[in-house]
C-alpha atoms as a PDB file:
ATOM      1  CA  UNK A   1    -141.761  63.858  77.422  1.00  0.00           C
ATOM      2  CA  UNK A   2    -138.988  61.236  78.763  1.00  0.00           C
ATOM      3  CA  UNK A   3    -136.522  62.133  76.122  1.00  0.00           C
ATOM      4  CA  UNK A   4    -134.739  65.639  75.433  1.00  0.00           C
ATOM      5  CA  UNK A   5    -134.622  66.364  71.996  1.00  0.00           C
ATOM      6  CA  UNK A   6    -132.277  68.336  70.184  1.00  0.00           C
ATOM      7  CA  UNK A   7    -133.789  71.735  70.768  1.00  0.00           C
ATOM      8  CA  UNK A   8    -134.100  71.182  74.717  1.00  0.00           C
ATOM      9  CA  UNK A   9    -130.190  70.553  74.466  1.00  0.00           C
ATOM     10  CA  UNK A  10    -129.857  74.126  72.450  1.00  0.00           C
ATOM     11  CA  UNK A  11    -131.792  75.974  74.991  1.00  0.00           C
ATOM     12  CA  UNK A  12    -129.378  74.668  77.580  1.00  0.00           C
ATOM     13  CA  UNK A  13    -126.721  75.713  75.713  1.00  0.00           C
ATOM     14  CA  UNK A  14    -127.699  79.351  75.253  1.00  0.00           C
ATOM     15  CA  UNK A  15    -128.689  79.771  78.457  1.00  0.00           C
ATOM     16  CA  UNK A  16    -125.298  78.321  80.068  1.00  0.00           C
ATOM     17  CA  UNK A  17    -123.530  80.920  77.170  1.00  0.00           C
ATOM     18  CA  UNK A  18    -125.591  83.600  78.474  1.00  0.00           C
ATOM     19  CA  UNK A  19    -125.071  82.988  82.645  1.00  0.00           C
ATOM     20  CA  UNK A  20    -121.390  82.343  82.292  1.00  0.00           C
ATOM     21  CA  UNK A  21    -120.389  84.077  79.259  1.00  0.00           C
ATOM     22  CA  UNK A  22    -118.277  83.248  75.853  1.00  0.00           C
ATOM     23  CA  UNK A  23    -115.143  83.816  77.361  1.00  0.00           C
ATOM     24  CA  UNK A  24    -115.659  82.101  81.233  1.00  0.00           C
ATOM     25  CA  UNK A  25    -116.608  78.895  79.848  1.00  0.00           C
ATOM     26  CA  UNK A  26    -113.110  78.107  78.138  1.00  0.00           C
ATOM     27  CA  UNK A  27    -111.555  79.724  81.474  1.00  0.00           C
ATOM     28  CA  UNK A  28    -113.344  77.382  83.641  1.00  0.00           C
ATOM     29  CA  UNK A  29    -112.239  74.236  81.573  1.00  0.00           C
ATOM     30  CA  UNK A  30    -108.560  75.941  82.112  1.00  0.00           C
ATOM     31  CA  UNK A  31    -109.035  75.655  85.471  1.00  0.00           C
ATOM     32  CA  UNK A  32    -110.173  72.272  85.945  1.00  0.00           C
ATOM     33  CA  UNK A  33    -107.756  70.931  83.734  1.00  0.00           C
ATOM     34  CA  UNK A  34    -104.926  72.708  86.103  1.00  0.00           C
ATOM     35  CA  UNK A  35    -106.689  71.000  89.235  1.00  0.00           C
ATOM     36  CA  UNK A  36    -106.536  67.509  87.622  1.00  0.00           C
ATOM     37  CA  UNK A  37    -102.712  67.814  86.950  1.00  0.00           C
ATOM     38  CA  UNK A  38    -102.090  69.283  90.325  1.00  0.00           C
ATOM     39  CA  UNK A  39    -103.944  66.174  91.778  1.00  0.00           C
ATOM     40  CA  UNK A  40    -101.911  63.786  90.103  1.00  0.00           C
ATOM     41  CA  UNK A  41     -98.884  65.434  90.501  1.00  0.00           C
ATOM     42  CA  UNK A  42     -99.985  64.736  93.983  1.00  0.00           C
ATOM     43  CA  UNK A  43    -100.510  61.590  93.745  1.00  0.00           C
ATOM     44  CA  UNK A  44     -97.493  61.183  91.925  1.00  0.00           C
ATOM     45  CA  UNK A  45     -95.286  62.619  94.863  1.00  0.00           C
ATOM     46  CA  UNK A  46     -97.199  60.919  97.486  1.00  0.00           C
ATOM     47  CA  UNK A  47     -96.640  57.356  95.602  1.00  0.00           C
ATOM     48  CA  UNK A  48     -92.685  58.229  95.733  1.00  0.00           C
ATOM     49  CA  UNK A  49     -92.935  59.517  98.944  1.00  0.00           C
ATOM     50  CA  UNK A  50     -94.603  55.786  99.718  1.00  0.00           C
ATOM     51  CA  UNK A  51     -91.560  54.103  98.016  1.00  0.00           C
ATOM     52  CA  UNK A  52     -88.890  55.931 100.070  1.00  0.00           C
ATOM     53  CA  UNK A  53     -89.661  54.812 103.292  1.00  0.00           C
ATOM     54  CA  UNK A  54     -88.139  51.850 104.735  1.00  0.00           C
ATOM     55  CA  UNK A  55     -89.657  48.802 103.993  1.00  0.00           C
ATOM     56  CA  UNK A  56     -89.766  45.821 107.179  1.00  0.00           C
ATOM     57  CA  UNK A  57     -88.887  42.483 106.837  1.00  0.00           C
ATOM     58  CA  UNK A  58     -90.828  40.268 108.001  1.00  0.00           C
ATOM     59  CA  UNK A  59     -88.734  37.157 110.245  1.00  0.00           C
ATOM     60  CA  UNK A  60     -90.001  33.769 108.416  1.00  0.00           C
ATOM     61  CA  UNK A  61     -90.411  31.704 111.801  1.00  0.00           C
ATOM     62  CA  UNK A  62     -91.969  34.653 114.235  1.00  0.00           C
ATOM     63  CA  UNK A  63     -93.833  36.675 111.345  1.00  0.00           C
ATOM     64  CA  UNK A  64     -92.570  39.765 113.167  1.00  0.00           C
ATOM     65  CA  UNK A  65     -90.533  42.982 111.837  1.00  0.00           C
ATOM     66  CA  UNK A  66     -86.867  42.723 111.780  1.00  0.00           C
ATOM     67  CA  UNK A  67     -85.095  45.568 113.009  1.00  0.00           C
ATOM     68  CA  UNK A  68     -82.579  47.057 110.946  1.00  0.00           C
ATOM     69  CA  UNK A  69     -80.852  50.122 110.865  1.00  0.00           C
ATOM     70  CA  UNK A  70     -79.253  51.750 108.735  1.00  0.00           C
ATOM     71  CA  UNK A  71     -76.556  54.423 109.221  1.00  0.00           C
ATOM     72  CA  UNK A  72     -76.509  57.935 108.169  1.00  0.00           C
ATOM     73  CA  UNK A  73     -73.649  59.585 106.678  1.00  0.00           C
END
């Protein structure tokens, strides 16, 4: 009773085949593949995004930001 067997995992299978279909479940696994690549593709911009900005230095004695600016052209 604590374990599933082989033939609880076959009647899970045909029922999931017969809600969603031959055809859906390939469809689904389509779609969730194109969700994971659009998430790291999002993490991928937001990482450069990260590495663009400017970075502060930090003054040795104070431990504060130094100002610098830099000129646009």
């Amino acid at each position: 009773m604590g374990s599933m067997s082989i033939w609880h995992w076959l009647v899970v299978a045909v029922i999931v085949l017969l809600l969603f279909g031959r055809g859906k479940i390939p469809e689904l696994m389509g779609d969730v593949a194109k969700g994971i690549k659009s998430f790291k593709a999002g993490m991928k911009d937001e990482e450069t995004a990260k590495a663009d900005e400017p970075k502060k230095e930090l003054d040795a004695k104070a431990g504060e930001p130094v100002k610098t600016e830099q000129k646009i052209g």
